[in-house]
N, C-alpha and C. Protein backbone atom coordinates (compact mmCIF):
# COMPACT_ATOMS: atom_id res chain seq x y z
N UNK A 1 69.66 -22.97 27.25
CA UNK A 1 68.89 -24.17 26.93
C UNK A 1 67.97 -23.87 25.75
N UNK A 2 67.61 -25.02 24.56
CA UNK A 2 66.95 -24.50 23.47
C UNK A 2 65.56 -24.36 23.79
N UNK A 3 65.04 -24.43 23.17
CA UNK A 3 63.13 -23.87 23.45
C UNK A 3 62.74 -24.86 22.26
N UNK A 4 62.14 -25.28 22.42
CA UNK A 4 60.95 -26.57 21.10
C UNK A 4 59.47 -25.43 21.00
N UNK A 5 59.72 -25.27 19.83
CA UNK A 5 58.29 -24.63 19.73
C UNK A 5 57.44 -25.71 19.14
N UNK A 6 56.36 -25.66 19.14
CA UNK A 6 55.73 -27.00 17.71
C UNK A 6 54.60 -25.76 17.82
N UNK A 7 54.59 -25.40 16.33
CA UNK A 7 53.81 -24.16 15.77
C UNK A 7 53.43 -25.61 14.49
N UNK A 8 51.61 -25.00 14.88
CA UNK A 8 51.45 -26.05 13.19
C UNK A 8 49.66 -25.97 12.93
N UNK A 9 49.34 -25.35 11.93
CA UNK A 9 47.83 -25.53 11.42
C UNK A 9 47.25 -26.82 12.18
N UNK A 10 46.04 -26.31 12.57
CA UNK A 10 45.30 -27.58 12.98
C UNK A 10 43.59 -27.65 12.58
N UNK A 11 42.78 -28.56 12.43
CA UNK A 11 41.55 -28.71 11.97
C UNK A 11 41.12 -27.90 13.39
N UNK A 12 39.36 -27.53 12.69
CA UNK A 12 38.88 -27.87 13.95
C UNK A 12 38.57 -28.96 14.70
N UNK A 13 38.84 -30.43 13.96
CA UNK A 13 38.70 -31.40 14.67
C UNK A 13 39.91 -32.35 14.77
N UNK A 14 41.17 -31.30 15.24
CA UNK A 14 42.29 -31.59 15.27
C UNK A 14 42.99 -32.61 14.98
N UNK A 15 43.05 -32.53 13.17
CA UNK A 15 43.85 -32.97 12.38
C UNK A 15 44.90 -31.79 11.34
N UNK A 16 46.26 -32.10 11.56
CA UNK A 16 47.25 -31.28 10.93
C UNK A 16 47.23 -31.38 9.17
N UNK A 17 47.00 -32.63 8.31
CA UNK A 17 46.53 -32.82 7.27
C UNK A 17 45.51 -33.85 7.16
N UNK A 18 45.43 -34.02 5.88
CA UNK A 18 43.95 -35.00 5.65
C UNK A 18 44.67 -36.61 5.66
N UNK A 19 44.13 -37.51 5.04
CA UNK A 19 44.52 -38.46 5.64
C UNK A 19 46.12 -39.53 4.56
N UNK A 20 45.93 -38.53 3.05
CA UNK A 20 46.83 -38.81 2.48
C UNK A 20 47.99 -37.72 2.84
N UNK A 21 47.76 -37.10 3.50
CA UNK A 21 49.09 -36.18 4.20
C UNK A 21 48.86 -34.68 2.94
N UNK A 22 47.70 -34.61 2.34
CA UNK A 22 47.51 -33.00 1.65
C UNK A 22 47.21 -32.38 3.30
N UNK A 23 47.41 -30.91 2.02
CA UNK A 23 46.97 -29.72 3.18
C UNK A 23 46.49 -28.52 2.22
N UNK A 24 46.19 -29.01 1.04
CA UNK A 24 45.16 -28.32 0.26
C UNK A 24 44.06 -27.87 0.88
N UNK A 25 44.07 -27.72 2.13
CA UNK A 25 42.40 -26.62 2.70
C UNK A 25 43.02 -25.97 3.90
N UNK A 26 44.49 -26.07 3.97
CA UNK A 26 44.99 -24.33 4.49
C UNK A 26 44.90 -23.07 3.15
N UNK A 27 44.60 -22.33 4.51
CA UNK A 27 44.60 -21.02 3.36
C UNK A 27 45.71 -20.81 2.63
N UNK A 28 45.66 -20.15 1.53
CA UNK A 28 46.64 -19.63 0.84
C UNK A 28 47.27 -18.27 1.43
N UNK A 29 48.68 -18.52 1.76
CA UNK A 29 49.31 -17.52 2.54
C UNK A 29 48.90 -15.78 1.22
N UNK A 30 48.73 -15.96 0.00
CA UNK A 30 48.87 -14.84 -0.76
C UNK A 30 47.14 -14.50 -0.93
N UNK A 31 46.26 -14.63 0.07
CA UNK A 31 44.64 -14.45 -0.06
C UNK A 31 44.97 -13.00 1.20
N UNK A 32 46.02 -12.77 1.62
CA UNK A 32 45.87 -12.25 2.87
C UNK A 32 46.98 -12.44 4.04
N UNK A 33 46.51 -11.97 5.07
CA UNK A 33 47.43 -12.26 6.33
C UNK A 33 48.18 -13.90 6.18
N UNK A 34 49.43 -13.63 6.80
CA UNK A 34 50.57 -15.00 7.09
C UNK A 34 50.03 -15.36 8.51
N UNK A 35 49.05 -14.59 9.25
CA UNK A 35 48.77 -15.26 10.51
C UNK A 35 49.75 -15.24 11.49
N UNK A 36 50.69 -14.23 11.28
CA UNK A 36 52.17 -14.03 11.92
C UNK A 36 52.85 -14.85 11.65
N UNK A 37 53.01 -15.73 10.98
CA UNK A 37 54.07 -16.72 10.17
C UNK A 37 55.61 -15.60 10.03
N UNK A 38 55.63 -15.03 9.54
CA UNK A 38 57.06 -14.03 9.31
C UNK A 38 57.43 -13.77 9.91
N UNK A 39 57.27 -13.13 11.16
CA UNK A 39 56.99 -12.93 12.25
C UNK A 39 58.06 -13.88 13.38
N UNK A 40 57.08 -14.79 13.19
CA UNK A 40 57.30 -16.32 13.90
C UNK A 40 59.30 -16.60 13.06
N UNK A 41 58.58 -17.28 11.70
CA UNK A 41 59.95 -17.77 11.27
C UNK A 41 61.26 -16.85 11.63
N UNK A 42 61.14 -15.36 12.11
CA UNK A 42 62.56 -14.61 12.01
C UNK A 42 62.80 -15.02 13.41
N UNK A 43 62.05 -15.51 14.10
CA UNK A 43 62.02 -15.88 15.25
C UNK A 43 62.85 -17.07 16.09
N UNK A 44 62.99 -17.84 15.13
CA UNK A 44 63.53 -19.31 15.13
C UNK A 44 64.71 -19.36 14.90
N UNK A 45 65.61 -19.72 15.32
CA UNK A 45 66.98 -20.33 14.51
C UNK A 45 67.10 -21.90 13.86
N UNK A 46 66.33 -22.72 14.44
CA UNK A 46 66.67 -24.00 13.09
C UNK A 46 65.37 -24.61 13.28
N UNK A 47 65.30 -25.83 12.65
CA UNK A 47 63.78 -26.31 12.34
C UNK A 47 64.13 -28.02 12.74
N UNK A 48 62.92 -28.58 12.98
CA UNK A 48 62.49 -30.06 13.12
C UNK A 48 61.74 -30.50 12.59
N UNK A 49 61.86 -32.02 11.48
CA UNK A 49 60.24 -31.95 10.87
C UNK A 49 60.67 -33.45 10.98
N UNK A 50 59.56 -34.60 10.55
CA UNK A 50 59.62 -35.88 10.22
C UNK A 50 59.65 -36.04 8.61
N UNK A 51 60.20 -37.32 8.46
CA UNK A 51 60.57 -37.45 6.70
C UNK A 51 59.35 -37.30 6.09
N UNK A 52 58.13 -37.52 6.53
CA UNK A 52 56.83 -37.31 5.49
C UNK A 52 56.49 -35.50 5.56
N UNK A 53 56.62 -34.63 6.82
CA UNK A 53 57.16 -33.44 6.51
C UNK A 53 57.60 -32.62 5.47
N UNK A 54 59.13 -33.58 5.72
CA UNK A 54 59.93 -32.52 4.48
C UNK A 54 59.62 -33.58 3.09
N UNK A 55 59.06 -34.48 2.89
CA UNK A 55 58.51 -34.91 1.66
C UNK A 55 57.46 -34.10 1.03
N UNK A 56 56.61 -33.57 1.77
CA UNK A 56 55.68 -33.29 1.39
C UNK A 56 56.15 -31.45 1.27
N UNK A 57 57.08 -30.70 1.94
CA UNK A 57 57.78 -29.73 2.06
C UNK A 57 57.80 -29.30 0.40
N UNK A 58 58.67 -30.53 -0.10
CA UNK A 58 59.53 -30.44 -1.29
C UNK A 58 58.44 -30.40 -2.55
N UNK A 59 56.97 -30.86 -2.50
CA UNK A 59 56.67 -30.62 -3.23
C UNK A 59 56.07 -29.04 -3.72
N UNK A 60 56.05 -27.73 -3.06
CA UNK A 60 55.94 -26.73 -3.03
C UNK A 60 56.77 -26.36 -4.57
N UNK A 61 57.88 -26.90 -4.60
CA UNK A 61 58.58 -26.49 -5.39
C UNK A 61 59.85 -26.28 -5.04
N UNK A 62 60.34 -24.89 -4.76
CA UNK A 62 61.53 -24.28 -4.40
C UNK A 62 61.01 -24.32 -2.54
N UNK A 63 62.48 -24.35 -2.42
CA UNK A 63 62.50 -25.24 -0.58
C UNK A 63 62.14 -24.06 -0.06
N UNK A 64 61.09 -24.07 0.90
CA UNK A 64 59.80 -23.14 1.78
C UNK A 64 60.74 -22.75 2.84
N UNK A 65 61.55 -23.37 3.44
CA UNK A 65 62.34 -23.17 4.50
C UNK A 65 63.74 -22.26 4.57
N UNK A 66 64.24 -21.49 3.55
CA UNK A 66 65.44 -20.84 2.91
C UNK A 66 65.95 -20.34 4.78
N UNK A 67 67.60 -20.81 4.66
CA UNK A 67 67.89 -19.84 5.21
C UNK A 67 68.72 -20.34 7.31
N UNK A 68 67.88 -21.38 7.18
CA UNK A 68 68.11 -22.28 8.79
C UNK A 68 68.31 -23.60 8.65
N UNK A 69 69.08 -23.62 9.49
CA UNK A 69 69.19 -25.54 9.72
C UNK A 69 68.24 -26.37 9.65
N UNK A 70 67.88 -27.50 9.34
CA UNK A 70 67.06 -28.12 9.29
C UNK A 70 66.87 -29.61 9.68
N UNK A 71 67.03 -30.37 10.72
CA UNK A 71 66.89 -31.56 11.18
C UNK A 71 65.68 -32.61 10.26
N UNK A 72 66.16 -33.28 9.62
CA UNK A 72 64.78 -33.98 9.55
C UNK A 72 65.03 -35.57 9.97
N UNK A 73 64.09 -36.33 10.97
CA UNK A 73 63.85 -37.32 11.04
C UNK A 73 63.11 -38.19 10.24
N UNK A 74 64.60 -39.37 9.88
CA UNK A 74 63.81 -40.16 9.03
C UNK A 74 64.78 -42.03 9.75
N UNK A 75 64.03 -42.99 9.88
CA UNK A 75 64.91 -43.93 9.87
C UNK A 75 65.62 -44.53 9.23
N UNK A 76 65.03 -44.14 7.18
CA UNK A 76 65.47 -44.69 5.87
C UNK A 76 66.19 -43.35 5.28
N UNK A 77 67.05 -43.99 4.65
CA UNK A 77 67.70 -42.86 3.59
C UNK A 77 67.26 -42.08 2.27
N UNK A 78 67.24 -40.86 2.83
CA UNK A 78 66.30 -40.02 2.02
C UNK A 78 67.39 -38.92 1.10
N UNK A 79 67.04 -38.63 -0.50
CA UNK A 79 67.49 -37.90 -0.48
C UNK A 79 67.66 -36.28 -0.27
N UNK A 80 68.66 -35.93 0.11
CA UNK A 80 68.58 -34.23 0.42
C UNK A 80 69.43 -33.78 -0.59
N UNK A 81 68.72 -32.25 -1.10
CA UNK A 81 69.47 -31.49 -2.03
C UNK A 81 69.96 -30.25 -1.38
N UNK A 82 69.07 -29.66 -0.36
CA UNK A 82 69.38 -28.71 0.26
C UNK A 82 70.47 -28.72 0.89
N UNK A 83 71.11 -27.67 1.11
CA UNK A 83 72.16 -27.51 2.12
C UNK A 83 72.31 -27.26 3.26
N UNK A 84 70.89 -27.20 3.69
CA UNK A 84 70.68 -26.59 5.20
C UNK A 84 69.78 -27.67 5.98
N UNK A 85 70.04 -28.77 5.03
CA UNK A 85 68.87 -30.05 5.89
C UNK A 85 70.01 -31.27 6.41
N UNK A 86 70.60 -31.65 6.88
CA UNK A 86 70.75 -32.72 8.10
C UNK A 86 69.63 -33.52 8.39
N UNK A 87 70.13 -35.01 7.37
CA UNK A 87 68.74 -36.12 8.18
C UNK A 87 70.25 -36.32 9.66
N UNK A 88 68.83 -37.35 10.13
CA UNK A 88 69.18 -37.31 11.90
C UNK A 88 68.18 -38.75 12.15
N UNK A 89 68.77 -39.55 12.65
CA UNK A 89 67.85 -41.01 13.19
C UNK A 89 68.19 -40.50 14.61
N UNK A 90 68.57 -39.90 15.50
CA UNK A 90 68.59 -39.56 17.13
C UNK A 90 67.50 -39.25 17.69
N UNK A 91 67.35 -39.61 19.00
CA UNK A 91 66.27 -39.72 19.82
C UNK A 91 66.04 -37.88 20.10
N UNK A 92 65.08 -37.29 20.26
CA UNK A 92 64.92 -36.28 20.44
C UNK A 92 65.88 -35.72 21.47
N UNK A 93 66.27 -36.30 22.83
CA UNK A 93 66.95 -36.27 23.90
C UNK A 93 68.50 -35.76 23.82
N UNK A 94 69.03 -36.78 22.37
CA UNK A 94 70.56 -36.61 21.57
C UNK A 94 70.61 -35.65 21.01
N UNK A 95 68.98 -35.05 19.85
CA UNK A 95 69.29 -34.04 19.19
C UNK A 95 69.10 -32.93 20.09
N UNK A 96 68.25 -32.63 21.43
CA UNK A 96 68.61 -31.39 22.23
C UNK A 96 69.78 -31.17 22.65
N UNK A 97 70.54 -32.28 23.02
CA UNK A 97 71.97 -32.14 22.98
C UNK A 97 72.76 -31.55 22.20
N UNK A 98 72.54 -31.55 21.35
CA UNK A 98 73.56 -31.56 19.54
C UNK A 98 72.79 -29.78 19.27
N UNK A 99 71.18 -29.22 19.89
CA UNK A 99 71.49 -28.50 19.50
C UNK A 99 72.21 -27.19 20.30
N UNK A 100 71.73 -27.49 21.60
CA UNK A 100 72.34 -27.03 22.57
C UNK A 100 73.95 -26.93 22.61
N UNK A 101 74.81 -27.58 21.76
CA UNK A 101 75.85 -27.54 22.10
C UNK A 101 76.06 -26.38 20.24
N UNK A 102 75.15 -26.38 19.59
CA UNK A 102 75.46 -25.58 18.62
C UNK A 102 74.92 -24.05 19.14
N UNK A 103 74.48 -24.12 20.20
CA UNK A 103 73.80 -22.43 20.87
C UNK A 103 73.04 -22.03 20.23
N UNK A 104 71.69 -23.26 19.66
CA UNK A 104 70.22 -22.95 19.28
C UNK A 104 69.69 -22.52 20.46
N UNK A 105 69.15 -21.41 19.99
CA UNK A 105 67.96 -20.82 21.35
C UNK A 105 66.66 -21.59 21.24
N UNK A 106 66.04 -21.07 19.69
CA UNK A 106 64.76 -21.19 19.73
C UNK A 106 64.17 -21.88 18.12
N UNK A 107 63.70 -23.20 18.22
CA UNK A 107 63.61 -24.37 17.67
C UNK A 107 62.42 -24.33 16.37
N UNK A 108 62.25 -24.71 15.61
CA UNK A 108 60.55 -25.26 15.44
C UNK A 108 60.83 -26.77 15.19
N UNK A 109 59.64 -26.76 15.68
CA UNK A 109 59.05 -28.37 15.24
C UNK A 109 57.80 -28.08 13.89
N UNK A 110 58.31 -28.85 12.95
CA UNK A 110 57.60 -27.92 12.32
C UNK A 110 56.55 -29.38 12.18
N UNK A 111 56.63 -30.13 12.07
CA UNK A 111 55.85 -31.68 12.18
C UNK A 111 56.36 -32.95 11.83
N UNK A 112 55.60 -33.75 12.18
CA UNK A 112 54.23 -34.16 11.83
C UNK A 112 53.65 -34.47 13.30
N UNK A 113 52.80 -35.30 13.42
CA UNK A 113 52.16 -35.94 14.72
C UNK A 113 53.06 -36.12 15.33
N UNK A 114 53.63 -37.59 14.56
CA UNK A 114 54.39 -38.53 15.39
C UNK A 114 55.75 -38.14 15.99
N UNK A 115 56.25 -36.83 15.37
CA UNK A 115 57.51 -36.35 15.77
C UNK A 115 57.01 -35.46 16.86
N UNK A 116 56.42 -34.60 16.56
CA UNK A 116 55.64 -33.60 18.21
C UNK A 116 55.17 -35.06 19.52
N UNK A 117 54.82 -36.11 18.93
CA UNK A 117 54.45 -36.83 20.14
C UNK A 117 55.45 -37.45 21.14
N UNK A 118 56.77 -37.52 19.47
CA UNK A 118 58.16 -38.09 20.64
C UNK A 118 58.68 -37.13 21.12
N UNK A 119 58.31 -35.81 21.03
CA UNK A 119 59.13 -34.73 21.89
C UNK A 119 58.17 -34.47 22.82
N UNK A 120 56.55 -34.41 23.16
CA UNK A 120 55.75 -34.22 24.10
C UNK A 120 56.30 -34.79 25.18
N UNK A 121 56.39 -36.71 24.35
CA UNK A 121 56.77 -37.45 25.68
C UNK A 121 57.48 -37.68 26.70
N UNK A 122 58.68 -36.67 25.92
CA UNK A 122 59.59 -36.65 26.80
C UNK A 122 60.06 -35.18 27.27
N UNK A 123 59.02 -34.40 27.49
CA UNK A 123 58.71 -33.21 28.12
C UNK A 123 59.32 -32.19 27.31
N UNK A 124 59.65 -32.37 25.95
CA UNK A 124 60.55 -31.09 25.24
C UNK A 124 59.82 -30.28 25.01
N UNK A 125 58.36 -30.17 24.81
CA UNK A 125 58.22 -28.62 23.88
C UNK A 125 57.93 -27.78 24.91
N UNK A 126 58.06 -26.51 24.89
CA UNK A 126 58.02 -25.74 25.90
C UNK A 126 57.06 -24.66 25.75
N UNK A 127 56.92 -24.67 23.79
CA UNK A 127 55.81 -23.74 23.83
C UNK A 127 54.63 -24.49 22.38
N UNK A 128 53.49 -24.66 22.75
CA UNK A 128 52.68 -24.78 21.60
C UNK A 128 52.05 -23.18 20.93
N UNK A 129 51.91 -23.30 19.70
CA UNK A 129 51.30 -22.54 18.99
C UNK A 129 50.09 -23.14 17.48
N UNK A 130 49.26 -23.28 17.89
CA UNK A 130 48.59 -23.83 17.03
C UNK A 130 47.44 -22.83 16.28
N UNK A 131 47.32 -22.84 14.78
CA UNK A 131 46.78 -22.04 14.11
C UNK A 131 45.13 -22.88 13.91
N UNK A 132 44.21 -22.20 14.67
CA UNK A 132 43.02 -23.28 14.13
C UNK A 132 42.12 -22.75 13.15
N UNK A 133 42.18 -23.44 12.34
CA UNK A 133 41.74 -23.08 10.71
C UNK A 133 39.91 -23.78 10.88
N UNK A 134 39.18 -22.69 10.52
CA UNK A 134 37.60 -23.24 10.59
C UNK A 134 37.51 -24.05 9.38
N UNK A 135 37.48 -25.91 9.66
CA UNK A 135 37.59 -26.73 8.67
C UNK A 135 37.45 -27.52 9.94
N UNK A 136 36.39 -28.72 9.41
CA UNK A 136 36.19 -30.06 9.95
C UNK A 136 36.71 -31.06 9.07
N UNK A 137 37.89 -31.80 9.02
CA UNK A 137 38.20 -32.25 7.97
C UNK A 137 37.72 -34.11 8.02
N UNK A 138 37.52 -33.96 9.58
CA UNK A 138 36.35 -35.62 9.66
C UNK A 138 37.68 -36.89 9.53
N UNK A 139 38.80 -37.15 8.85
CA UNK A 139 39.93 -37.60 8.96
C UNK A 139 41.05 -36.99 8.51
N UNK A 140 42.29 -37.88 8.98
CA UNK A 140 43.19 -37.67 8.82
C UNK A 140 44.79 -37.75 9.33
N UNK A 141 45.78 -36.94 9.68
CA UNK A 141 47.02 -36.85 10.22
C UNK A 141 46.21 -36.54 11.60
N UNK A 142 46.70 -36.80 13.00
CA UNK A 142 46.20 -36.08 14.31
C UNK A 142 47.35 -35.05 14.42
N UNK A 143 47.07 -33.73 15.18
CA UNK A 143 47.66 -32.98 15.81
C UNK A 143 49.09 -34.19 16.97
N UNK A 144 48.22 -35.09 17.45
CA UNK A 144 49.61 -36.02 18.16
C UNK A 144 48.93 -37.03 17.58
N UNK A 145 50.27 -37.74 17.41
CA UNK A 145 49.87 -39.37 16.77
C UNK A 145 49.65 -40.66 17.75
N UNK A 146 50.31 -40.19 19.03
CA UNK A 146 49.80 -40.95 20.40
C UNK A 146 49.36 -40.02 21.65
N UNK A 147 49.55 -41.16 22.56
CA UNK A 147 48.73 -40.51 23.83
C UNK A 147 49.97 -40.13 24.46
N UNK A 148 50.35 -39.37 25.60
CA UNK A 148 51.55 -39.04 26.34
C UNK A 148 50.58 -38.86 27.39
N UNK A 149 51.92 -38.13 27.99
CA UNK A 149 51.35 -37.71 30.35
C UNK A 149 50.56 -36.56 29.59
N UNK A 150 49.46 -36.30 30.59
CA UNK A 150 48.97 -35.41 30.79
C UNK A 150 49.91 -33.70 31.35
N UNK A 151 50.01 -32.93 30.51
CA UNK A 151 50.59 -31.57 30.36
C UNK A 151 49.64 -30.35 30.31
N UNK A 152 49.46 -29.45 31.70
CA UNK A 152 49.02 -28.72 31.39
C UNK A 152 49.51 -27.57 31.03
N UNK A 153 48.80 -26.76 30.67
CA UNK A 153 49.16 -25.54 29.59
C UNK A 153 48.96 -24.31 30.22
N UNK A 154 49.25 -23.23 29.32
CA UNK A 154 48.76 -21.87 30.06
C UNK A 154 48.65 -21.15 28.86
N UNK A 155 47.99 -20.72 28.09
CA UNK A 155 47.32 -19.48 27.38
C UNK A 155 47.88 -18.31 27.52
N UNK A 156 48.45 -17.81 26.82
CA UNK A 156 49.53 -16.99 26.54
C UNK A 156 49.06 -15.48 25.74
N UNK A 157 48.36 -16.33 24.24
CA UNK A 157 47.88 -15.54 23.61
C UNK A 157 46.54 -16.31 23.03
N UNK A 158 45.45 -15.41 22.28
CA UNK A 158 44.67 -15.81 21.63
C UNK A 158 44.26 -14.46 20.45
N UNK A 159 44.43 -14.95 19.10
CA UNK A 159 44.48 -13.69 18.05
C UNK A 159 43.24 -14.26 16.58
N UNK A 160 42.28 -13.98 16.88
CA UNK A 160 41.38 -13.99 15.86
C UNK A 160 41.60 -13.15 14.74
N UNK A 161 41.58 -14.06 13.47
CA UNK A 161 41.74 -13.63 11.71
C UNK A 161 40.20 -13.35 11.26
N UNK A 162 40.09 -12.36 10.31
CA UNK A 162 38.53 -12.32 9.98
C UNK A 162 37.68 -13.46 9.23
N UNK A 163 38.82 -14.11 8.91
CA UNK A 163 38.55 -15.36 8.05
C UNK A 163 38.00 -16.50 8.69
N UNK A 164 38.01 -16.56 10.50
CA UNK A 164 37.45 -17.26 11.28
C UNK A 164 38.79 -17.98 12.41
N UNK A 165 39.86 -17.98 11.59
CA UNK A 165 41.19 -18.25 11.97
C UNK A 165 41.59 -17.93 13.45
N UNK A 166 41.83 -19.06 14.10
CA UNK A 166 42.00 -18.50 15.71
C UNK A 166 44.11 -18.98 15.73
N UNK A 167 44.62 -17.64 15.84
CA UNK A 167 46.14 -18.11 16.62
C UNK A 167 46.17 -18.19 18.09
N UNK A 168 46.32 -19.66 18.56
CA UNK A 168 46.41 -19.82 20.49
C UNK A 168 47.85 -19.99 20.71
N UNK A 169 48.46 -19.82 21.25
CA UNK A 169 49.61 -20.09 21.82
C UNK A 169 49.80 -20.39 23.51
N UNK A 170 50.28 -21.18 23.91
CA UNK A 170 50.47 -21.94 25.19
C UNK A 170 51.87 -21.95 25.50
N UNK A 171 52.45 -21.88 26.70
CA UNK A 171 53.37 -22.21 27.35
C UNK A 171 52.48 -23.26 28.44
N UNK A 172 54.11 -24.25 28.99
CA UNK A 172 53.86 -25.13 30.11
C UNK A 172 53.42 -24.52 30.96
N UNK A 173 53.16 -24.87 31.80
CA UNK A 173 52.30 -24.43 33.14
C UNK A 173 53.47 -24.77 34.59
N UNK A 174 53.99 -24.27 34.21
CA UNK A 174 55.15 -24.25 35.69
C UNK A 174 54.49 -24.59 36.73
N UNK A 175 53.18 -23.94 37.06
CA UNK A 175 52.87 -23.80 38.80
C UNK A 175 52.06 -25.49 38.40
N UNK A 176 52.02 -26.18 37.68
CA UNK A 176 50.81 -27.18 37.70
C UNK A 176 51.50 -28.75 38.88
């Protein structure tokens, strides 16, 4: 069965970007530590993002993601240059199907809100990992873009950066 990770920078007043969808006040991965980012990505076999995601992906330059499959949800037709991106209009439910039958183990979600909220809701992610970056950014993108069931969690890990940077990671809470 695959695993949904949703690994993703968060404010301290849990927003993923600002409110035009920048993320100009994450750190710069080349100031220092990846925060286990490398780590993480060898970790994964394919990725999940929403079309404002990999829009905003592409402006980096050369595609950030080299190397894995790449799902992106969009309902409009977008173009792709990459070769490793697959748009997808399927309900999260179809694409665990689709990846499960390709013998994905272990997933990312890589964002936005609204895509982590349609997989919350319907009980997919199995593990959160959220990077909390010391920044009040006051608006913006939310960590979830709606409300879902109440899910509790379990604390797994917790890894402080000197920079103030907290990595938490959660699994579901089986016994809850």
């Amino acid at each position: 069965m695959v695993e949904i990770v949703y690994h993703v920078a968060v404010s301290l007043d849990g927003y993923i970007a600002s409110p035009d969808g920048g993320v100009e006040w994450l750190p710069s991965l080349e100031e220092g530590s990846d925060y286990g980012y490398s780590e993480f990505y060898a970790s994964v076999d394919a990725l999940l993002m929403g079309r404002q995601t990999y829009e905003k992906a592409l402006e980096f330059g050369s595609w950030v993601y080299p190397g894995k499959p790449c799902w992106v949800f969009s309902k409009r037709e977008i173009k792709v240059e990459q070769p490793d991106v697959i748009l997808t209009t399927k309900s999260p439910n179809e694409l665990i199907a689709e990846l499960n039958a390709r013998q994905h183990k272990r997933v990312w979600l890589v964002g936005g809100g609204q895509l982590a909220s349609s997989f919350r809701a319907h009980g997919l992610i199995s593990e959160y990992i959220f990077a909390v970056i010391p920044i009040v950014l006051g608006a913006g993108i939310p960590l979830f873009a709606a409300s879902g069931p109440q899910e509790k969690l379990k604390l797994v890990e917790c890894k402080p950066f000197p920079d103030g940077a907290i990595l938490l990671r959660y699994l579901q809470d089986k016994t809850a």
